[in-house]
C-alpha atoms as a PDB file:
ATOM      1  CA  UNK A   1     -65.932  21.735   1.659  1.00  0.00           C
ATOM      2  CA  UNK A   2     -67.027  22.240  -2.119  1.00  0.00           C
ATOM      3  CA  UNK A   3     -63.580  21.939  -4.586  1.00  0.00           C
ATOM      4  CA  UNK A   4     -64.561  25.900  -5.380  1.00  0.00           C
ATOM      5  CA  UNK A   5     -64.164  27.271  -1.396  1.00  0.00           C
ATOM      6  CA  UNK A   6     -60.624  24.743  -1.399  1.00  0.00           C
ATOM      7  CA  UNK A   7     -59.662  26.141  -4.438  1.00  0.00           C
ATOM      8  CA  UNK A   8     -59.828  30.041  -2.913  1.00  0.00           C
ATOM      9  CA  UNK A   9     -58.696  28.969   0.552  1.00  0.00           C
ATOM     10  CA  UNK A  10     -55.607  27.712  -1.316  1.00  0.00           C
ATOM     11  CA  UNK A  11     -55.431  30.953  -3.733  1.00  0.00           C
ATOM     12  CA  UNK A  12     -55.417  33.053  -0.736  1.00  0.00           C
ATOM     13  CA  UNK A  13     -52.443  30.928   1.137  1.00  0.00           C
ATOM     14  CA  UNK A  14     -50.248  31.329  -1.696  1.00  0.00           C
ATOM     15  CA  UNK A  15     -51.081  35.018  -2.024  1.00  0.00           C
ATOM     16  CA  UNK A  16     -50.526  35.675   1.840  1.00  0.00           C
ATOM     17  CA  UNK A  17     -46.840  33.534   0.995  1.00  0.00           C
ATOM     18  CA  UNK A  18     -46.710  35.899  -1.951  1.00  0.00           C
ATOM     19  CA  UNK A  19     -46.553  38.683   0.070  1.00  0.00           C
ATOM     20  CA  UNK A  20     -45.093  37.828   2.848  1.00  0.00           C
ATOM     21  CA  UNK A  21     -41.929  36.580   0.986  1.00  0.00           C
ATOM     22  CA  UNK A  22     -42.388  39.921  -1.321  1.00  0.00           C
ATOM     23  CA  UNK A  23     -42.054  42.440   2.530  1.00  0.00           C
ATOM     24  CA  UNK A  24     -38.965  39.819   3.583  1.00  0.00           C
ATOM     25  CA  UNK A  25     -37.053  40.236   0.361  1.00  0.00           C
ATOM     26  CA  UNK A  26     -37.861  44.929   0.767  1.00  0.00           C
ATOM     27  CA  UNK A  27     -36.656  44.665   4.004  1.00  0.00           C
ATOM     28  CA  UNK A  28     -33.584  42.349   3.483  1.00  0.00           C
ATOM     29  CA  UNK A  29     -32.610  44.543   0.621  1.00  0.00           C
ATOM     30  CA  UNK A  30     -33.196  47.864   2.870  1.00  0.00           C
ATOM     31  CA  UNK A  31     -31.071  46.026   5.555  1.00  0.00           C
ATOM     32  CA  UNK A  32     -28.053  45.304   2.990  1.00  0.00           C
ATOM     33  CA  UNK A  33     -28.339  48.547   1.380  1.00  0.00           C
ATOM     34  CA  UNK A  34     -27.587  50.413   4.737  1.00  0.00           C
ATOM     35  CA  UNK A  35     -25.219  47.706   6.169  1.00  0.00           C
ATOM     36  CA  UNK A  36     -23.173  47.418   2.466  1.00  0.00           C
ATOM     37  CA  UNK A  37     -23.493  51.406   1.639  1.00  0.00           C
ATOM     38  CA  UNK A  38     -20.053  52.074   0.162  1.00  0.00           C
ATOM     39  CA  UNK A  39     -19.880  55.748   0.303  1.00  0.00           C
ATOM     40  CA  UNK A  40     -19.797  56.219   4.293  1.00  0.00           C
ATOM     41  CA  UNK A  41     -18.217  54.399   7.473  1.00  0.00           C
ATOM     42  CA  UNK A  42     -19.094  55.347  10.962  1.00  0.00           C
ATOM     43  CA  UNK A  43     -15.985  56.481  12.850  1.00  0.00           C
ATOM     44  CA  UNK A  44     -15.304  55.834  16.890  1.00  0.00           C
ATOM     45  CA  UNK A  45     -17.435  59.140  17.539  1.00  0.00           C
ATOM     46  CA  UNK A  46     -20.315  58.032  15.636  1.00  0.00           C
ATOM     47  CA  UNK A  47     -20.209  60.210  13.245  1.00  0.00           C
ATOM     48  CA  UNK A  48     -20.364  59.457   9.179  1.00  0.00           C
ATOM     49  CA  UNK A  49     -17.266  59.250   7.223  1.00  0.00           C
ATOM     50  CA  UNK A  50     -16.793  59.463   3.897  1.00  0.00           C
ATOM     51  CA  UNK A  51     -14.580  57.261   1.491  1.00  0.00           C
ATOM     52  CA  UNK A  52     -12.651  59.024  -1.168  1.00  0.00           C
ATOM     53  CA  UNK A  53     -11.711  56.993  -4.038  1.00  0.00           C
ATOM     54  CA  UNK A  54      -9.026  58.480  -5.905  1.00  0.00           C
ATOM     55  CA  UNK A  55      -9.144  58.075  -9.765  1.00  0.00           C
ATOM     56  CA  UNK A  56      -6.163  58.455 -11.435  1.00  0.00           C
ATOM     57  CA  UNK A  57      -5.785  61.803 -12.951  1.00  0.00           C
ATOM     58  CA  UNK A  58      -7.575  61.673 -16.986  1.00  0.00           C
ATOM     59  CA  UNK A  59      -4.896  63.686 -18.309  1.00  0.00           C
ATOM     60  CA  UNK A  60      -2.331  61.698 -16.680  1.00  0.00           C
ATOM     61  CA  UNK A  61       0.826  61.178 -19.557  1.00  0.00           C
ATOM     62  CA  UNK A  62       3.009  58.199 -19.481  1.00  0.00           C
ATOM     63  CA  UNK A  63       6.028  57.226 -21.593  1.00  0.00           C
ATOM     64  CA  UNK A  64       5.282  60.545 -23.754  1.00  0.00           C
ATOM     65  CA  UNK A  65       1.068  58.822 -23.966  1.00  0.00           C
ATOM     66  CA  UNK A  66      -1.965  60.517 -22.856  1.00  0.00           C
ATOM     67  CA  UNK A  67      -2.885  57.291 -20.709  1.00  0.00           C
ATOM     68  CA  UNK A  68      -7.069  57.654 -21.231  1.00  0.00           C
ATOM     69  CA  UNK A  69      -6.592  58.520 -24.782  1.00  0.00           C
ATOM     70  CA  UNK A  70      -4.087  56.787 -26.352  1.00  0.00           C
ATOM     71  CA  UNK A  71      -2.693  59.975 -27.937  1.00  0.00           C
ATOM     72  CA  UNK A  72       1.089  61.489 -27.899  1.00  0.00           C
ATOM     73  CA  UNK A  73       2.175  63.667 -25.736  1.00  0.00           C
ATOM     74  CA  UNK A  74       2.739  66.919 -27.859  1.00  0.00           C
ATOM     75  CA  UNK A  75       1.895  70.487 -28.229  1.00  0.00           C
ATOM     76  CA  UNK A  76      -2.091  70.653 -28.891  1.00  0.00           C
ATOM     77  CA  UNK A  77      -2.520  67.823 -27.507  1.00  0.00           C
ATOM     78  CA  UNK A  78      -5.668  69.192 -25.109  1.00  0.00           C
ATOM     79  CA  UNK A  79      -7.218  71.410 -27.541  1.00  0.00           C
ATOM     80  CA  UNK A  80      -7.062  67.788 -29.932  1.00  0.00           C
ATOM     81  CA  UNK A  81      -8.627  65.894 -26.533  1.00  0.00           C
ATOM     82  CA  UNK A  82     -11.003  68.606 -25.451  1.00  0.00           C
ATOM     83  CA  UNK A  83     -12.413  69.389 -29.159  1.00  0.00           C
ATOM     84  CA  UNK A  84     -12.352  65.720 -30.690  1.00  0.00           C
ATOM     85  CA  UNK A  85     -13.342  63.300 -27.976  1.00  0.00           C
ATOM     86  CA  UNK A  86     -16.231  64.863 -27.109  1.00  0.00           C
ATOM     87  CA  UNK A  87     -17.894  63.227 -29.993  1.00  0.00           C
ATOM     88  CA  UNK A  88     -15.503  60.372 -30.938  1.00  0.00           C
ATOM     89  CA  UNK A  89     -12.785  58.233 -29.800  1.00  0.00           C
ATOM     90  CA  UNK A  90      -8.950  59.010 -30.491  1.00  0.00           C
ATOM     91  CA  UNK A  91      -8.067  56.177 -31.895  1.00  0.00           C
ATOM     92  CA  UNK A  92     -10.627  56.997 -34.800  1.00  0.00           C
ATOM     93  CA  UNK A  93      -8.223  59.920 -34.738  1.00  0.00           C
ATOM     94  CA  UNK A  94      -5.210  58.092 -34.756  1.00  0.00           C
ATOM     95  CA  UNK A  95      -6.332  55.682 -37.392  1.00  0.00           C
ATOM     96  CA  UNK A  96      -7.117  58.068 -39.782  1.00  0.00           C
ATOM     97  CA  UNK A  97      -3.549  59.934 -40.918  1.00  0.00           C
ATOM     98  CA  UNK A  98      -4.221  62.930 -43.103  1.00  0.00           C
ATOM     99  CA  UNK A  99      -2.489  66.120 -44.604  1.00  0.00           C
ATOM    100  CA  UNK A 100      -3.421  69.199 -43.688  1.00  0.00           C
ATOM    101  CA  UNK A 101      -5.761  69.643 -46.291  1.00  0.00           C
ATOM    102  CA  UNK A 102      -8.005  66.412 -45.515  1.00  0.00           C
ATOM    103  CA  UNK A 103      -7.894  67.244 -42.192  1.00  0.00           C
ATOM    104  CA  UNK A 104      -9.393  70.958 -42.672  1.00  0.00           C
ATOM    105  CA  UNK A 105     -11.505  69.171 -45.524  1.00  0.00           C
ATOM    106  CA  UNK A 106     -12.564  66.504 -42.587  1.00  0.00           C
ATOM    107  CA  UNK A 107     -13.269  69.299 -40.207  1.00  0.00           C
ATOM    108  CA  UNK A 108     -15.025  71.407 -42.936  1.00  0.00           C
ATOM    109  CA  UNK A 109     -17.281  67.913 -43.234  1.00  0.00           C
ATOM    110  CA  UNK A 110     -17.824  67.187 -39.331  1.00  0.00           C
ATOM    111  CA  UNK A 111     -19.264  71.317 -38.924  1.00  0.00           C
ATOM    112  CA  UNK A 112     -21.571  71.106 -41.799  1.00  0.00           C
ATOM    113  CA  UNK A 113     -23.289  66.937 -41.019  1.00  0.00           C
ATOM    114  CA  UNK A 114     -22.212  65.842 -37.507  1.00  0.00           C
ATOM    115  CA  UNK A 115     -22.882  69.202 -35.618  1.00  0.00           C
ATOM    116  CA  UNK A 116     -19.106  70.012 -34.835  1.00  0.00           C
ATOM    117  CA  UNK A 117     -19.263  73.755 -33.494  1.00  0.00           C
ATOM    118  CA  UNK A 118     -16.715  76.212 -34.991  1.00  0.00           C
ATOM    119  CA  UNK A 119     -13.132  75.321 -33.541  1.00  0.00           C
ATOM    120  CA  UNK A 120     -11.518  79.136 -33.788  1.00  0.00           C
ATOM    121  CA  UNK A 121      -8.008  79.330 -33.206  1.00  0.00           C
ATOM    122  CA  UNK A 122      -8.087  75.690 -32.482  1.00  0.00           C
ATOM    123  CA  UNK A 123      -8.599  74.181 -35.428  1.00  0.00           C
ATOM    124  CA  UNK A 124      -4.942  75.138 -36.338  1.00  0.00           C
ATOM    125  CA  UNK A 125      -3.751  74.142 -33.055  1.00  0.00           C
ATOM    126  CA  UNK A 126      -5.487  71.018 -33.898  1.00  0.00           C
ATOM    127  CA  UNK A 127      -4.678  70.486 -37.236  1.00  0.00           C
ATOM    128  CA  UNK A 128      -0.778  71.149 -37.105  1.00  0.00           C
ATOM    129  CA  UNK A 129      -0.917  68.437 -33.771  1.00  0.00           C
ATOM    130  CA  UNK A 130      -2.411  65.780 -35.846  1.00  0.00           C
ATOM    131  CA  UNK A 131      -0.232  66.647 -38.784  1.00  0.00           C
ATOM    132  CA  UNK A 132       2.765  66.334 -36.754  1.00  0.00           C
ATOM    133  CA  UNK A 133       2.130  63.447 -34.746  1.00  0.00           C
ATOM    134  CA  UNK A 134       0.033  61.228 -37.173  1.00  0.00           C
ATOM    135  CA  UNK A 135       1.176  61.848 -40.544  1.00  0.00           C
ATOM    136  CA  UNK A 136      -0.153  60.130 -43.601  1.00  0.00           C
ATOM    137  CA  UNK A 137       1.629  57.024 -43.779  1.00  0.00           C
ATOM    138  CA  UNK A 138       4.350  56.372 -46.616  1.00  0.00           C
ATOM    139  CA  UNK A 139       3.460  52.616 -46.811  1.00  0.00           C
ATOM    140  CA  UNK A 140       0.098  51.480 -47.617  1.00  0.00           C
ATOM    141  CA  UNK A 141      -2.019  49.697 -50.633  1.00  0.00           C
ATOM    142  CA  UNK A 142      -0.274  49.176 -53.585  1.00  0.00           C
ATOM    143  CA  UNK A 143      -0.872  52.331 -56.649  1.00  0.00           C
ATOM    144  CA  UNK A 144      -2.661  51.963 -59.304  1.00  0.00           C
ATOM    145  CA  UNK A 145      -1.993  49.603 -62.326  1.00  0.00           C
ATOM    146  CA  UNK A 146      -1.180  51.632 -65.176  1.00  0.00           C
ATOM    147  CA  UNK A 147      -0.415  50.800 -68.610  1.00  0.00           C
ATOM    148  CA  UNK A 148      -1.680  47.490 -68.480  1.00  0.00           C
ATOM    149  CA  UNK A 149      -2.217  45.425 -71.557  1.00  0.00           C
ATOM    150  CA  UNK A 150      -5.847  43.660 -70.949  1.00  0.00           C
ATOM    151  CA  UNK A 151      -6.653  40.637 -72.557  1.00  0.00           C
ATOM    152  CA  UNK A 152      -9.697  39.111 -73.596  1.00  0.00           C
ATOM    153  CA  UNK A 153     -10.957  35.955 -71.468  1.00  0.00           C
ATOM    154  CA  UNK A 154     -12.186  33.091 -73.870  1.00  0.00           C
END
């Protein structure tokens, strides 16, 4: 036998193993698809039943904390959840502690470059909640220097 015909009888025995291995691995992974599904049991009559799994409930509150949010447990609290983390997290909410002002300003900001739509009778709702529950802190960086004598560096 010339080295070309060994060369394609040996091509052809690796493709046949090719595929053969290829139709064991579909049919092993049909087999433990049906045998593993997670969503249904058979019962004693035969017949498919389903498995519930119960998530805890999202709005759930704990020590006075929505639990998926992170956010206190207050008046306005869902129009704050519904209308804010739709788009962003709460604790970018939490970390940033405004006034009323900045947060209208803030607002005013998101509706005209970050597509927030128009909040209504919310945005007060909103506004006083995050007012009232995250404040501007007292304590922060140090003010300004003022009247400072500056001296030349030789």
């Amino acid at each position: 036998m010339s080295e070309k015909n060994k060369f394609w009888k040996n091509a052809r025995r690796v493709y046949r193993f090719l595929i053969v291995v290829c139709v064991l691995a579909l049919i092993s992974g049909i087999v433990i698809f049906y045998l593993n599904d997670a969503d249904t049991a058979i019962d004693e009559n035969g017949e498919n039943q389903y498995t519930t799994f119960s998530d805890d409930d999202p709005d759930r509150i704990e020590k006075g904390i929505h639990v998926r949010t992170g956010l206190t447990d207050a008046p306005g609290l869902q129009e704050t959840v519904n209308n804010c983390t739709s788009c962003h997290s709460a604790k970018l909410v939490i970390q940033n502690r405004m006034s009323a002002e900045r947060w209208h300003a803030t607002i005013r900001w998101m509706q005209e470059t970050q597509n927030l739509w128009p909040l209504g009778d919310n945005e007060d709702i909103i506004v006083d909640y995050l007012t009232t529950n995250y404040p501007p802190k007292k304590k922060g960086r140090r003010e300004t220097l003022a009247d400072v004598q500056w001296y030349e560096l030789k």
